[in-house]
PDB file of N, CA and C in Angstrom:
ATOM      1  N   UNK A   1      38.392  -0.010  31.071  1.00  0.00           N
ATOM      2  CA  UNK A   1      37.752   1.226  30.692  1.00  0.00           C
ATOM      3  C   UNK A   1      37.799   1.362  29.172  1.00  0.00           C
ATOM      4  N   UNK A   2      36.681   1.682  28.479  1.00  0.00           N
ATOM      5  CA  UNK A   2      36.841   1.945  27.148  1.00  0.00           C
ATOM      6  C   UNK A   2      36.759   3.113  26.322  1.00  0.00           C
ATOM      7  N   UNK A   3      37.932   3.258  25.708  1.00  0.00           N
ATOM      8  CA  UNK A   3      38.020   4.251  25.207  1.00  0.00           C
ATOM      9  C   UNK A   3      37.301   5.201  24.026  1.00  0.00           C
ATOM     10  N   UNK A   4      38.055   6.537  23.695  1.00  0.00           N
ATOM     11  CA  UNK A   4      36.368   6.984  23.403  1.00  0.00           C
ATOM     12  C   UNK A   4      36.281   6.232  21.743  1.00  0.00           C
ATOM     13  N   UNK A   5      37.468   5.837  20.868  1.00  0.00           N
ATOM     14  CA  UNK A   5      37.202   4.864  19.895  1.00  0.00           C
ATOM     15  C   UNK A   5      36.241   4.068  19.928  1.00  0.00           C
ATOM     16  N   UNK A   6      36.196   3.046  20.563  1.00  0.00           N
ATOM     17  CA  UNK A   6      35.661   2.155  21.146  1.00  0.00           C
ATOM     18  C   UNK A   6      34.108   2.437  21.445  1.00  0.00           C
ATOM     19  N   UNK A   7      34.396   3.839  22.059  1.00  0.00           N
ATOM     20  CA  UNK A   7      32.507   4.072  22.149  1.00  0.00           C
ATOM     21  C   UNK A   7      32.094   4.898  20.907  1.00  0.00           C
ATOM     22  N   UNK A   8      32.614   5.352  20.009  1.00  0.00           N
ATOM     23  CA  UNK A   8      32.213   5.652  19.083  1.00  0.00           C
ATOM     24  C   UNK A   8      31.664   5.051  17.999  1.00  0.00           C
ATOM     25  N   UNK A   9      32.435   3.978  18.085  1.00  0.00           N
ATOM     26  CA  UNK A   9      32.524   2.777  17.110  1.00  0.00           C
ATOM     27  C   UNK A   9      31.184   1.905  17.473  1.00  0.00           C
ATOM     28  N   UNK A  10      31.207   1.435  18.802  1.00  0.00           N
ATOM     29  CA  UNK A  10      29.834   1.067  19.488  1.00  0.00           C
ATOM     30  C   UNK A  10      28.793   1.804  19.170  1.00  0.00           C
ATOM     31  N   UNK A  11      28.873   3.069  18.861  1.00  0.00           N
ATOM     32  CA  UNK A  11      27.656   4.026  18.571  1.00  0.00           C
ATOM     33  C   UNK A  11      27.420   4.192  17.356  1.00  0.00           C
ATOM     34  N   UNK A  12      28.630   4.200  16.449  1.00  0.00           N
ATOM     35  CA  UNK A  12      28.219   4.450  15.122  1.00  0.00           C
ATOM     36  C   UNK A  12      27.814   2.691  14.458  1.00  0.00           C
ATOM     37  N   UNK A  13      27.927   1.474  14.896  1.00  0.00           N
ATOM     38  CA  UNK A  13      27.263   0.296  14.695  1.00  0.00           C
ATOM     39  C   UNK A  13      25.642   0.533  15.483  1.00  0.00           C
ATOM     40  N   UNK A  14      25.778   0.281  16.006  1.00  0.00           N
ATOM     41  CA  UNK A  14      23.963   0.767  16.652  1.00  0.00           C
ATOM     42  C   UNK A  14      22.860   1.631  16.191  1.00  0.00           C
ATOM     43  N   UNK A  15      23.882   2.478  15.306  1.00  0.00           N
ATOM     44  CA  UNK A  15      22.972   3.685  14.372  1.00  0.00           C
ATOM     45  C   UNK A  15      22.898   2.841  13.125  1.00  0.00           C
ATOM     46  N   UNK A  16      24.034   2.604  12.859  1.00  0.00           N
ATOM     47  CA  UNK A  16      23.993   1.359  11.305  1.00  0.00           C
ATOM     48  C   UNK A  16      22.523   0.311  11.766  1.00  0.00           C
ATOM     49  N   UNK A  17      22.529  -0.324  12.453  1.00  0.00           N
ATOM     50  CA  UNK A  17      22.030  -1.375  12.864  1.00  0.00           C
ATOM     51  C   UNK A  17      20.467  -1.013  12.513  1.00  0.00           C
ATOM     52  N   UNK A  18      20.158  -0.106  13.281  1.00  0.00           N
ATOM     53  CA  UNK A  18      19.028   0.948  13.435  1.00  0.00           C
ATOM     54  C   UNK A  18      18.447   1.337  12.201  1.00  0.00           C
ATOM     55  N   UNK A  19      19.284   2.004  11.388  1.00  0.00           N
ATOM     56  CA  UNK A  19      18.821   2.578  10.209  1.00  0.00           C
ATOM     57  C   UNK A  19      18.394   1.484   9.394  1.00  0.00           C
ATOM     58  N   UNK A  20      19.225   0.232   9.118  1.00  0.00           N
ATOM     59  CA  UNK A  20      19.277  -0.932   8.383  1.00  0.00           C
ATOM     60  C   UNK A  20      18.014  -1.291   9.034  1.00  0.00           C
ATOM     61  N   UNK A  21      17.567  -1.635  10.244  1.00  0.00           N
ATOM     62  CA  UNK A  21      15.979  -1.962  10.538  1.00  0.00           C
ATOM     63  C   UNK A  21      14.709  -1.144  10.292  1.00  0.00           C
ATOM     64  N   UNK A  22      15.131  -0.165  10.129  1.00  0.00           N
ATOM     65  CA  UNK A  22      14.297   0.842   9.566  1.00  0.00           C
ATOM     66  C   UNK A  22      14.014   0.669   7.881  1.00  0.00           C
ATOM     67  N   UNK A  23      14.701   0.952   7.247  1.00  0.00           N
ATOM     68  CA  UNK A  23      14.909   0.334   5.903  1.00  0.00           C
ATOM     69  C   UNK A  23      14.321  -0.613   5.221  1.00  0.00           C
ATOM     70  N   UNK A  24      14.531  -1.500   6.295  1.00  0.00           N
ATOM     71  CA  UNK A  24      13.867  -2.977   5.776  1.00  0.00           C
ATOM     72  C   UNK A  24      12.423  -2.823   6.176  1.00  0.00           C
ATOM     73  N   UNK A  25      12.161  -2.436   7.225  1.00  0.00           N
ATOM     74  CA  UNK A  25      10.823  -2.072   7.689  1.00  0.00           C
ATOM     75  C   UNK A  25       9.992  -1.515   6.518  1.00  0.00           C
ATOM     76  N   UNK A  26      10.627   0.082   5.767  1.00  0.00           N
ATOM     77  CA  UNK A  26       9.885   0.763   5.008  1.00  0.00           C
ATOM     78  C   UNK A  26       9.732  -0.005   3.892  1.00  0.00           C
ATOM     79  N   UNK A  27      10.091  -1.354   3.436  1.00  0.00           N
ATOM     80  CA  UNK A  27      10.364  -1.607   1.926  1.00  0.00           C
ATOM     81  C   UNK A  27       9.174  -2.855   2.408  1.00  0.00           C
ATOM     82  N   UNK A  28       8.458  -3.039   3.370  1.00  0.00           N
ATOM     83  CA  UNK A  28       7.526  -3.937   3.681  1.00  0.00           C
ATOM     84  C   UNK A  28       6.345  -3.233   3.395  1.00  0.00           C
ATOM     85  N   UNK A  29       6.187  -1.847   3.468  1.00  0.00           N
ATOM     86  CA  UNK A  29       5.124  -1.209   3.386  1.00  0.00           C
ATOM     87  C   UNK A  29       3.947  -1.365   1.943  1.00  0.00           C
ATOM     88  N   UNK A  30       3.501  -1.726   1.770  1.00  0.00           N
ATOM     89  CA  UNK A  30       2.400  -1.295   0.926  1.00  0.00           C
ATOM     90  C   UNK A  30       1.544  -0.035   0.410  1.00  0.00           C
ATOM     91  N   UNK A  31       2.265   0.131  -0.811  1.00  0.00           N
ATOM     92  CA  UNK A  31       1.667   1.525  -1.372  1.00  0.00           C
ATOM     93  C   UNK A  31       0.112   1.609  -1.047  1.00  0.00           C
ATOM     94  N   UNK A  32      -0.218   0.206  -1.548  1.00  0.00           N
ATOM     95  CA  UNK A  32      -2.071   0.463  -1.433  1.00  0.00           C
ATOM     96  C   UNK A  32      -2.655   0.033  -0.266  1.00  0.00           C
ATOM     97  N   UNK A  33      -1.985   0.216   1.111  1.00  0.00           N
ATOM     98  CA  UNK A  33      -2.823   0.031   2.021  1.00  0.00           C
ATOM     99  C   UNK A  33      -2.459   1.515   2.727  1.00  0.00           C
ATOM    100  N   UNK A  34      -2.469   2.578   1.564  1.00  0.00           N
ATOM    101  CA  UNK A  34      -2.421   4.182   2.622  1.00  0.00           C
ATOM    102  C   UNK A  34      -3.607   4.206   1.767  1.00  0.00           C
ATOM    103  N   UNK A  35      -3.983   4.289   0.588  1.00  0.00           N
ATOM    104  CA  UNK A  35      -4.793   4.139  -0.363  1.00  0.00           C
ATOM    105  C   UNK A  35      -6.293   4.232  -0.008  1.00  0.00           C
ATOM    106  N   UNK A  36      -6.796   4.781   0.451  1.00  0.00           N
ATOM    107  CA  UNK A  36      -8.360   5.360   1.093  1.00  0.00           C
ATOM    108  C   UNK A  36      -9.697   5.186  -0.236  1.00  0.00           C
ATOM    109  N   UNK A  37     -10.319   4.735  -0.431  1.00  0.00           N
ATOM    110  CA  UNK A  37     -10.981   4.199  -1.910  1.00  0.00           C
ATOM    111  C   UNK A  37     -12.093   5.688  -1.221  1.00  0.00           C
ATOM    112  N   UNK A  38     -12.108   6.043  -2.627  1.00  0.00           N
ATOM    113  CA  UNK A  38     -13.190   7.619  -3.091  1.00  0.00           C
ATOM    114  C   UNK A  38     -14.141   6.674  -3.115  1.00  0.00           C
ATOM    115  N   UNK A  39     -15.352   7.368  -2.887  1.00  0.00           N
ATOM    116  CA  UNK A  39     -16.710   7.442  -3.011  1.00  0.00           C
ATOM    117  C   UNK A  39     -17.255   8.431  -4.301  1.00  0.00           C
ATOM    118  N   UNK A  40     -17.657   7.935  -5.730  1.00  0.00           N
ATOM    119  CA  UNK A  40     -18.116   8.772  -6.396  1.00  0.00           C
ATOM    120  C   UNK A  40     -19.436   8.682  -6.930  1.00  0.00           C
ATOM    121  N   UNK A  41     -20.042   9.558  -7.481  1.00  0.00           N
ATOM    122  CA  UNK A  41     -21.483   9.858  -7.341  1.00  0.00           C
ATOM    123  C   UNK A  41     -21.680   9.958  -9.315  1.00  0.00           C
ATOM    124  N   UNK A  42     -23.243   9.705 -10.155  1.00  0.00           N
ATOM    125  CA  UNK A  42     -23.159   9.238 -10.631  1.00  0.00           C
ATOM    126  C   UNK A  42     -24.709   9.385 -10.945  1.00  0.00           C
ATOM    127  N   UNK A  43     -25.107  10.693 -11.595  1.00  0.00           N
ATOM    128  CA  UNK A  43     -26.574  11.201 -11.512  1.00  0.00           C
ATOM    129  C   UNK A  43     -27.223  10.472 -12.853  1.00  0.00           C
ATOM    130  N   UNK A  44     -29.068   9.935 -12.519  1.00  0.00           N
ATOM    131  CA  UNK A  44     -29.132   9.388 -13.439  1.00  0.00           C
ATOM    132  C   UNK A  44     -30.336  10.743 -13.435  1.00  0.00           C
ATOM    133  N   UNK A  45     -30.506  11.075 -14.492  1.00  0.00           N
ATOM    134  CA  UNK A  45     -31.241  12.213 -14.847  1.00  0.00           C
ATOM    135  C   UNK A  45     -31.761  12.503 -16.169  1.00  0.00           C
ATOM    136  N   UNK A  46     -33.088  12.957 -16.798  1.00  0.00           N
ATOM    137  CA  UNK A  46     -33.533  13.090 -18.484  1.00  0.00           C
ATOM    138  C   UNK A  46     -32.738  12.029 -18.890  1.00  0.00           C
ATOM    139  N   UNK A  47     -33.177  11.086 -18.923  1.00  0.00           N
ATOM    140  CA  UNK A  47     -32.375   9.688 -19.441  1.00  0.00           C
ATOM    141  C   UNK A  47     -31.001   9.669 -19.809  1.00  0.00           C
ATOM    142  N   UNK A  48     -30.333  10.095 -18.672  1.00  0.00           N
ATOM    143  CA  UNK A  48     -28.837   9.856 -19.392  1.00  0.00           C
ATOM    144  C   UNK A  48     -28.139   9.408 -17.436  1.00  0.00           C
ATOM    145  N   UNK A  49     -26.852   8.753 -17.807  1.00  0.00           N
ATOM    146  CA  UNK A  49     -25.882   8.655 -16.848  1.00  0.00           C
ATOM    147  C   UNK A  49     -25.131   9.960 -16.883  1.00  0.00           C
ATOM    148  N   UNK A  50     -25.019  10.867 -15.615  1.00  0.00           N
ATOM    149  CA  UNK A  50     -24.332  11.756 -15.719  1.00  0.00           C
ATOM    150  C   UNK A  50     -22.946  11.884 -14.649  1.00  0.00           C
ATOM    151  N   UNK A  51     -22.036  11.708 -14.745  1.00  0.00           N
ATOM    152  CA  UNK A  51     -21.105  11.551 -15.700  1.00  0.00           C
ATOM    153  C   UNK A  51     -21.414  10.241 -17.219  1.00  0.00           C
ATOM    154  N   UNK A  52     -20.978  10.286 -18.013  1.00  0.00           N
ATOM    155  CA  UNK A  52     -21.441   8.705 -18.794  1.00  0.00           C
ATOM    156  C   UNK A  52     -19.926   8.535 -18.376  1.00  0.00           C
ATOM    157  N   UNK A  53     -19.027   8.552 -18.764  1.00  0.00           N
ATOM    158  CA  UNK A  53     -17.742   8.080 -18.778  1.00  0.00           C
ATOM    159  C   UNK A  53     -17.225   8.456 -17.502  1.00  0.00           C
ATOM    160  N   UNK A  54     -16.376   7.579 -16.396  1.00  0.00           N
ATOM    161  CA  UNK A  54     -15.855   8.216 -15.392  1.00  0.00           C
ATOM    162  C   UNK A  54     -14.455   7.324 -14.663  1.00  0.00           C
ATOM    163  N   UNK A  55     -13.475   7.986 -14.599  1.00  0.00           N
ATOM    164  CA  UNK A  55     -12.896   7.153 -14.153  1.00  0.00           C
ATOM    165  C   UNK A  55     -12.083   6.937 -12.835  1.00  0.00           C
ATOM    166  N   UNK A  56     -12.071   6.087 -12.183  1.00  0.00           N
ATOM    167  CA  UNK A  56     -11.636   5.865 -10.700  1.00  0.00           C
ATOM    168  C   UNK A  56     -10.678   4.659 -11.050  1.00  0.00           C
ATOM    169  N   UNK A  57     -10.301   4.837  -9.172  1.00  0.00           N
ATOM    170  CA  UNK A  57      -9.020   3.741  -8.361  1.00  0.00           C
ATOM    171  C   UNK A  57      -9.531   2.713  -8.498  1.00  0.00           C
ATOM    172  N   UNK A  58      -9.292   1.118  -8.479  1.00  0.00           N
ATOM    173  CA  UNK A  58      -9.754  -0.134  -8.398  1.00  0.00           C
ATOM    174  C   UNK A  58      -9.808   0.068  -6.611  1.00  0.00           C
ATOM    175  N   UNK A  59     -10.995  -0.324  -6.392  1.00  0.00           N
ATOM    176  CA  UNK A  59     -10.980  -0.162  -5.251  1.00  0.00           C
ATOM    177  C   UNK A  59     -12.454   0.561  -4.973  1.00  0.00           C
ATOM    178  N   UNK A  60     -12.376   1.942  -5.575  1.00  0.00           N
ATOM    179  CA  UNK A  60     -13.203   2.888  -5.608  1.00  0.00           C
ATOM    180  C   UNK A  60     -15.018   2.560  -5.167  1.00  0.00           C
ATOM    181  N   UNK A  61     -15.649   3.090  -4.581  1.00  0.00           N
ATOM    182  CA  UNK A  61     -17.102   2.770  -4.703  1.00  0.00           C
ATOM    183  C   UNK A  61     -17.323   3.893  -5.778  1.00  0.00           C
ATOM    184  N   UNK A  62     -19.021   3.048  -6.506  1.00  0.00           N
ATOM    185  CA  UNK A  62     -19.390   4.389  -7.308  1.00  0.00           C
ATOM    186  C   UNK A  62     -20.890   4.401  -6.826  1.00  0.00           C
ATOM    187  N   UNK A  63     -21.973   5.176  -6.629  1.00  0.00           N
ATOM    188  CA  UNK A  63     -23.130   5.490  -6.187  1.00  0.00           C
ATOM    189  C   UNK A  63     -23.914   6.217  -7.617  1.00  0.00           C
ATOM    190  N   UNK A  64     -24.993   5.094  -8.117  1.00  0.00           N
ATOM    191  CA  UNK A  64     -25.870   5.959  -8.995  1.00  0.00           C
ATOM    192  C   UNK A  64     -27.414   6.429  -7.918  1.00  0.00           C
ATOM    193  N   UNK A  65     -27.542   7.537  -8.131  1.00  0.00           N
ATOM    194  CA  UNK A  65     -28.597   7.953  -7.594  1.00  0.00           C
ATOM    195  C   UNK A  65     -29.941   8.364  -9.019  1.00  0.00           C
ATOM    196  N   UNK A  66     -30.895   8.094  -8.965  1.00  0.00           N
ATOM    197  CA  UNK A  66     -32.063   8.061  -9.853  1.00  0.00           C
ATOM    198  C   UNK A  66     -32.613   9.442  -9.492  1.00  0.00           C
ATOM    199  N   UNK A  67     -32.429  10.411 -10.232  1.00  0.00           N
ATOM    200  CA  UNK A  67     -32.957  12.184 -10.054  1.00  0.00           C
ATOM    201  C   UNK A  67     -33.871  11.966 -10.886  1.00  0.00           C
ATOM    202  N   UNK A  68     -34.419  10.987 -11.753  1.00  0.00           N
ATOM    203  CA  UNK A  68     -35.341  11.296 -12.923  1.00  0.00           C
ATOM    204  C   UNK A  68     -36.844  10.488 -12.430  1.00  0.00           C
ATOM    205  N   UNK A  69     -37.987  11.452 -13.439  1.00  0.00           N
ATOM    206  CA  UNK A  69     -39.265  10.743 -13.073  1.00  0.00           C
ATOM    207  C   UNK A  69     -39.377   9.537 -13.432  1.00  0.00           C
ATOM    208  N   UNK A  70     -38.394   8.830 -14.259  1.00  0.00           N
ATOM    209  CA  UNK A  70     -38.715   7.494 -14.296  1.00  0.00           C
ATOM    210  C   UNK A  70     -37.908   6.228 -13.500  1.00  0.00           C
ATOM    211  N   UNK A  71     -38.101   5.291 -13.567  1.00  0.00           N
ATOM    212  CA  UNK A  71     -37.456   3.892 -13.195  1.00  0.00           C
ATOM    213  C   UNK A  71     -36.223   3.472 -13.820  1.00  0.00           C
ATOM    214  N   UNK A  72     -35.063   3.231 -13.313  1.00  0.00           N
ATOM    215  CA  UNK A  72     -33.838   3.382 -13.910  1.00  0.00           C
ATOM    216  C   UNK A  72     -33.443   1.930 -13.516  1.00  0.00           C
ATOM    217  N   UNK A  73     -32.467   1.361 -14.343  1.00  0.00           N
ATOM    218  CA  UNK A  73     -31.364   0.324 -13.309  1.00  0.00           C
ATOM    219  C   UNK A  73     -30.090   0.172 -14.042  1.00  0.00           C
ATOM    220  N   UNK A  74     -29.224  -0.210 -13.221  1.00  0.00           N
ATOM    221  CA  UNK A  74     -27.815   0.044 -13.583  1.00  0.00           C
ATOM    222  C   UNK A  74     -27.733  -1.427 -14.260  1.00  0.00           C
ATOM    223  N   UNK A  75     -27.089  -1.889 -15.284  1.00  0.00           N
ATOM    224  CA  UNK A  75     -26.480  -3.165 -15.814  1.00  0.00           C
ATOM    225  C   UNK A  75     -25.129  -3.656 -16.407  1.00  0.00           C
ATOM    226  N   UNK A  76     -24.957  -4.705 -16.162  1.00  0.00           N
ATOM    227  CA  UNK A  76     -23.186  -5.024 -16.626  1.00  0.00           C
ATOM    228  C   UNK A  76     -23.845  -4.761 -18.205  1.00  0.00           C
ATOM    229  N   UNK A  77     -23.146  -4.491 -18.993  1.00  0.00           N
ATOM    230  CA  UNK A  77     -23.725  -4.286 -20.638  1.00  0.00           C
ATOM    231  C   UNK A  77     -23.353  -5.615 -21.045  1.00  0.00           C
ATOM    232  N   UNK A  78     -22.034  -6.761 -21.014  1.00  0.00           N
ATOM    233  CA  UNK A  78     -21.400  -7.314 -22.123  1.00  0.00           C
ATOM    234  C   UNK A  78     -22.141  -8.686 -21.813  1.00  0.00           C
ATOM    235  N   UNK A  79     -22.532  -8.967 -20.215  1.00  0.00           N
ATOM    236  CA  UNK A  79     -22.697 -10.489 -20.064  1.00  0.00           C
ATOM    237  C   UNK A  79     -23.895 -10.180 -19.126  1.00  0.00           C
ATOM    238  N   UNK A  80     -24.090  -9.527 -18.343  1.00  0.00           N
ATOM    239  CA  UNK A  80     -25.505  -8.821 -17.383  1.00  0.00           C
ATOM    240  C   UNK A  80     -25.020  -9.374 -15.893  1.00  0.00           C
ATOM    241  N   UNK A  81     -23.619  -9.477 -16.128  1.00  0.00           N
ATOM    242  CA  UNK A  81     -23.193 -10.238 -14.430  1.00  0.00           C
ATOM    243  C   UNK A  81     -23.451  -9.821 -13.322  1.00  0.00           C
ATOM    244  N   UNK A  82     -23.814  -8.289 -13.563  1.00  0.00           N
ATOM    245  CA  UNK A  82     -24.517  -7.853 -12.031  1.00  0.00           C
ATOM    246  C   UNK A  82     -25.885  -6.458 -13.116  1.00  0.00           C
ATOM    247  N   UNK A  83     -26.904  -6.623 -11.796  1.00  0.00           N
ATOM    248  CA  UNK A  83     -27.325  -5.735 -12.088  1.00  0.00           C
ATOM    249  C   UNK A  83     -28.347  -4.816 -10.723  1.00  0.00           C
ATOM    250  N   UNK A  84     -28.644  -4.124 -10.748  1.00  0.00           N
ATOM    251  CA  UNK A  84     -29.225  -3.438  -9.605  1.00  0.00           C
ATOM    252  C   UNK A  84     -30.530  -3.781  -9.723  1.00  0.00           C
ATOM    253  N   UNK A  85     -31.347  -3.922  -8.738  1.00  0.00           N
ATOM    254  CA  UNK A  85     -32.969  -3.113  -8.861  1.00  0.00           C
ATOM    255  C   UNK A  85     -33.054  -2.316  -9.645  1.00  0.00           C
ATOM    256  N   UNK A  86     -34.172  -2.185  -9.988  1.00  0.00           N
ATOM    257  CA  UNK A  86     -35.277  -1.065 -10.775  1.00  0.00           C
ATOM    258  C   UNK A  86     -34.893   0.052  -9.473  1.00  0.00           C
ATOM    259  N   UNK A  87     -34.396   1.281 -10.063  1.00  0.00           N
ATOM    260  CA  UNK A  87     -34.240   2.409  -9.029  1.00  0.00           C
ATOM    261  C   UNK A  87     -35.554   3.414  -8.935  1.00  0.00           C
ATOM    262  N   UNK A  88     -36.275   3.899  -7.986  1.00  0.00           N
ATOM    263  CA  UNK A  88     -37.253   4.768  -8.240  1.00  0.00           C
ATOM    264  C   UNK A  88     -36.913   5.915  -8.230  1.00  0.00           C
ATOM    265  N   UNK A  89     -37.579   7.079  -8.156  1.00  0.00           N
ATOM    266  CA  UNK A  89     -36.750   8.288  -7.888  1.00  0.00           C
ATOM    267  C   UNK A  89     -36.342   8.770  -6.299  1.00  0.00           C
ATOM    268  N   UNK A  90     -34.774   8.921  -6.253  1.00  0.00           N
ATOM    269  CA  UNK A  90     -34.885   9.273  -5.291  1.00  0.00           C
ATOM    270  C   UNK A  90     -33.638   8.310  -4.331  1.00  0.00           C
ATOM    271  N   UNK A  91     -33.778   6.679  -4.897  1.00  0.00           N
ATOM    272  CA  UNK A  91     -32.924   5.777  -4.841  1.00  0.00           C
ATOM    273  C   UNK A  91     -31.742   5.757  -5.324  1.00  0.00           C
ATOM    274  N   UNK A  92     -31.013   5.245  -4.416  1.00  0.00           N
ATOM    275  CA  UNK A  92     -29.646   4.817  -5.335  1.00  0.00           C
ATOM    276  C   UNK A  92     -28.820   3.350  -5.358  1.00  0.00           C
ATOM    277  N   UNK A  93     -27.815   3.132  -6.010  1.00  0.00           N
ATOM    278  CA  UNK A  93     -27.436   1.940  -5.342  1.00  0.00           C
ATOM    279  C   UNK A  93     -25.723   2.461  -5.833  1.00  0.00           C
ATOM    280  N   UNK A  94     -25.288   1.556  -5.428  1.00  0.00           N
ATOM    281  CA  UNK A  94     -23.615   1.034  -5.152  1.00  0.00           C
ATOM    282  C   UNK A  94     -22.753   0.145  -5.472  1.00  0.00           C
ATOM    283  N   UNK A  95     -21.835   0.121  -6.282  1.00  0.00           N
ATOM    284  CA  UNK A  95     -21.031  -0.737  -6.220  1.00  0.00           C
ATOM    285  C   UNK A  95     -19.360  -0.800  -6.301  1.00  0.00           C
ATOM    286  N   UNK A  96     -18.636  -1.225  -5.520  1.00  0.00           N
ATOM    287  CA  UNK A  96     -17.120  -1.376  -5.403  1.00  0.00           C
ATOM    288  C   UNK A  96     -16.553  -1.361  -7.031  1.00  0.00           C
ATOM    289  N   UNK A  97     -15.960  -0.709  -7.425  1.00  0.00           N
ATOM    290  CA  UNK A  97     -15.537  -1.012  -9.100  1.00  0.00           C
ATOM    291  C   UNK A  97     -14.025  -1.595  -8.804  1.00  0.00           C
ATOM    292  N   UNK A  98     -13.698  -2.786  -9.373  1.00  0.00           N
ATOM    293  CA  UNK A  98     -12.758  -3.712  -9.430  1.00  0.00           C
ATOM    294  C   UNK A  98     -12.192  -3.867 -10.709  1.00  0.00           C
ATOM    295  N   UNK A  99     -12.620  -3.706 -11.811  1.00  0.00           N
ATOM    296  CA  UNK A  99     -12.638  -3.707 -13.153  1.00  0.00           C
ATOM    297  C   UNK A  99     -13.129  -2.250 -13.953  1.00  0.00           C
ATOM    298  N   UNK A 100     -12.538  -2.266 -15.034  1.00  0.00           N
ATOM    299  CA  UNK A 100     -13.110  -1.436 -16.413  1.00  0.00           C
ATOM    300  C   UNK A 100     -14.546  -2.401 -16.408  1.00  0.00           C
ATOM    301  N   UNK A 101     -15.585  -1.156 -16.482  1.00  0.00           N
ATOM    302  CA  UNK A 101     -16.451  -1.781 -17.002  1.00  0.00           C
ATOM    303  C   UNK A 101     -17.555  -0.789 -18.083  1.00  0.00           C
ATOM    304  N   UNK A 102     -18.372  -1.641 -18.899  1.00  0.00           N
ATOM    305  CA  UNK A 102     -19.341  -1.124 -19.366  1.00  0.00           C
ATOM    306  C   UNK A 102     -21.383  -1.103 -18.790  1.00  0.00           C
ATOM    307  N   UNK A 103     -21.769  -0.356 -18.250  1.00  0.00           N
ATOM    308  CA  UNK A 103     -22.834  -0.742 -18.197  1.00  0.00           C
ATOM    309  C   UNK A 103     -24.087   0.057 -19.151  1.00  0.00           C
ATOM    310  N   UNK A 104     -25.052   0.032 -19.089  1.00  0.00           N
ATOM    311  CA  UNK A 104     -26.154   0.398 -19.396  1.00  0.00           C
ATOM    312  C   UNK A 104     -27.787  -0.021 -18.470  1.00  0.00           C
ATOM    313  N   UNK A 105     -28.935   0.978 -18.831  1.00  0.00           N
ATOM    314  CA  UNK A 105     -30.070   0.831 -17.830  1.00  0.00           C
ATOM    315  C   UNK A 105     -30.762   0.129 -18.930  1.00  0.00           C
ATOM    316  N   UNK A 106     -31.250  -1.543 -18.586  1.00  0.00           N
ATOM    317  CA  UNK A 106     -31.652  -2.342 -19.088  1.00  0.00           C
ATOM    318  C   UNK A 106     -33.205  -1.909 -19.232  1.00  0.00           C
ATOM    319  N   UNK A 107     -33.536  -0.798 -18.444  1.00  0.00           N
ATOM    320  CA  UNK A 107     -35.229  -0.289 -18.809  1.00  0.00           C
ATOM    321  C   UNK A 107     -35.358   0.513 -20.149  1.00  0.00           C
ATOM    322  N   UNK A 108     -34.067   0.898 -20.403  1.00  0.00           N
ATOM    323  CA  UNK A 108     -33.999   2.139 -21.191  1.00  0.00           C
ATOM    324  C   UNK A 108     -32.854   2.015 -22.049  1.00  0.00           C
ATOM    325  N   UNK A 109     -32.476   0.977 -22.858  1.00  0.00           N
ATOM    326  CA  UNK A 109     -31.456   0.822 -23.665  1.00  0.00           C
ATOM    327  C   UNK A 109     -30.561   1.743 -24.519  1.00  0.00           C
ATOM    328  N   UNK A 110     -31.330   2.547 -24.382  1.00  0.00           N
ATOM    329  CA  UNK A 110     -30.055   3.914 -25.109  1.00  0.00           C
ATOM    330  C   UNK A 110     -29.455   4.339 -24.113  1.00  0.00           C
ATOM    331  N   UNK A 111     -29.327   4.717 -22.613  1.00  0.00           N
ATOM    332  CA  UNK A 111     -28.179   5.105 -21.695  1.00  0.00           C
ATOM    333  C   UNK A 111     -27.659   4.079 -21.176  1.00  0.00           C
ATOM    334  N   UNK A 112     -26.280   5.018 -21.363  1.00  0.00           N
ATOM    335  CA  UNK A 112     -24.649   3.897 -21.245  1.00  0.00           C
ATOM    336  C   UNK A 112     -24.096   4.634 -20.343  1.00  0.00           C
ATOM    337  N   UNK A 113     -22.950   3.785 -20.122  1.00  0.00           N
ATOM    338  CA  UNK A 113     -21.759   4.557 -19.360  1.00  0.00           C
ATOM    339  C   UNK A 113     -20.750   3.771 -19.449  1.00  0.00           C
ATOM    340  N   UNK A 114     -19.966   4.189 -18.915  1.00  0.00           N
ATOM    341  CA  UNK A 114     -18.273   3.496 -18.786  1.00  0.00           C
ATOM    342  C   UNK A 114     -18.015   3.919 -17.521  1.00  0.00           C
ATOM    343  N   UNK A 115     -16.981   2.548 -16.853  1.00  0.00           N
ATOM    344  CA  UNK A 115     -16.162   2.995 -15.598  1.00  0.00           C
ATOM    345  C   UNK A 115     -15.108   2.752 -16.117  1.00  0.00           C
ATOM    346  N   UNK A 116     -13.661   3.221 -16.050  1.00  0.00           N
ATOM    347  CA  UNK A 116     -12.490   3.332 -16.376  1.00  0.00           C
ATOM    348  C   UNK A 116     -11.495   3.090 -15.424  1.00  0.00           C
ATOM    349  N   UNK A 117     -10.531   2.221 -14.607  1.00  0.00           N
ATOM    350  CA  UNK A 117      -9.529   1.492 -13.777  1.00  0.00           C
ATOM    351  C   UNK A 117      -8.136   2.767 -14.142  1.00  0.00           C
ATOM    352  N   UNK A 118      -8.055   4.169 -13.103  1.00  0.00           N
ATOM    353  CA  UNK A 118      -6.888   4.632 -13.474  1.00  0.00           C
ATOM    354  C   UNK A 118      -5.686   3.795 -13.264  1.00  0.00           C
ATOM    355  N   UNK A 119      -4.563   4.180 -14.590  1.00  0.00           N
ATOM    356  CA  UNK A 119      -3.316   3.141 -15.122  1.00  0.00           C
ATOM    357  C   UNK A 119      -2.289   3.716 -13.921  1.00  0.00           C
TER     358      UNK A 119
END
């Protein structure tokens, strides 16, 4: 028969045991897979990017939508590594932001913008 030492001791190892698997469990977790990526929006309007400067999560999508009477398109500014269609009005397009970047609308060389990678 065992005494109540004995079962205490049995109980308070099993809670140790327990907690210690728990523990190790939480330190496996990954901050950035609770991490839900925003969707942000990104008006192109009277020739300008509105926001021009904006900054998001790596991860993040951003959506330019074309509100203006003319033909717009989004462009990498430094090397042209990506660029959208000609947007009409009314269109938009999309892209995952992974990087700081600079772009500009290659129809219309005076509007810019910036995407910004929060630190």
């Amino acid at each position: 028969m065992q005494t109540h030492k004995s079962l205490v001791s049995k109980y308070l190892l099993t809670l140790a045991v327990m907690i210690c698997f728990l523990v190790i469990l939480m330190g496996f977790k990954n901050p950035e897979d609770t991490y839900k990526p925003t969707r942000h929006t990104v008006t192109i309007f009277k020739m300008k990017f509105n926001p021009e400067n904006l900054v998001v999560n790596k991860g993040d999508t951003v959506v330019w939508i074309n509100k203006d009477f003319y033909q717009h398109d989004v462009t990498e500014l430094t090397s042209k590594k990506w660029t959208s269609k000609p947007l009409n009005q009314g269109e938009s397009w999309s892209k995952v932001i992974t990087e700081d970047i600079k772009y500009y609308c290659d129809l219309h060389k005076v509007m810019k913008g910036t995407i910004t990678i929060a630190k």
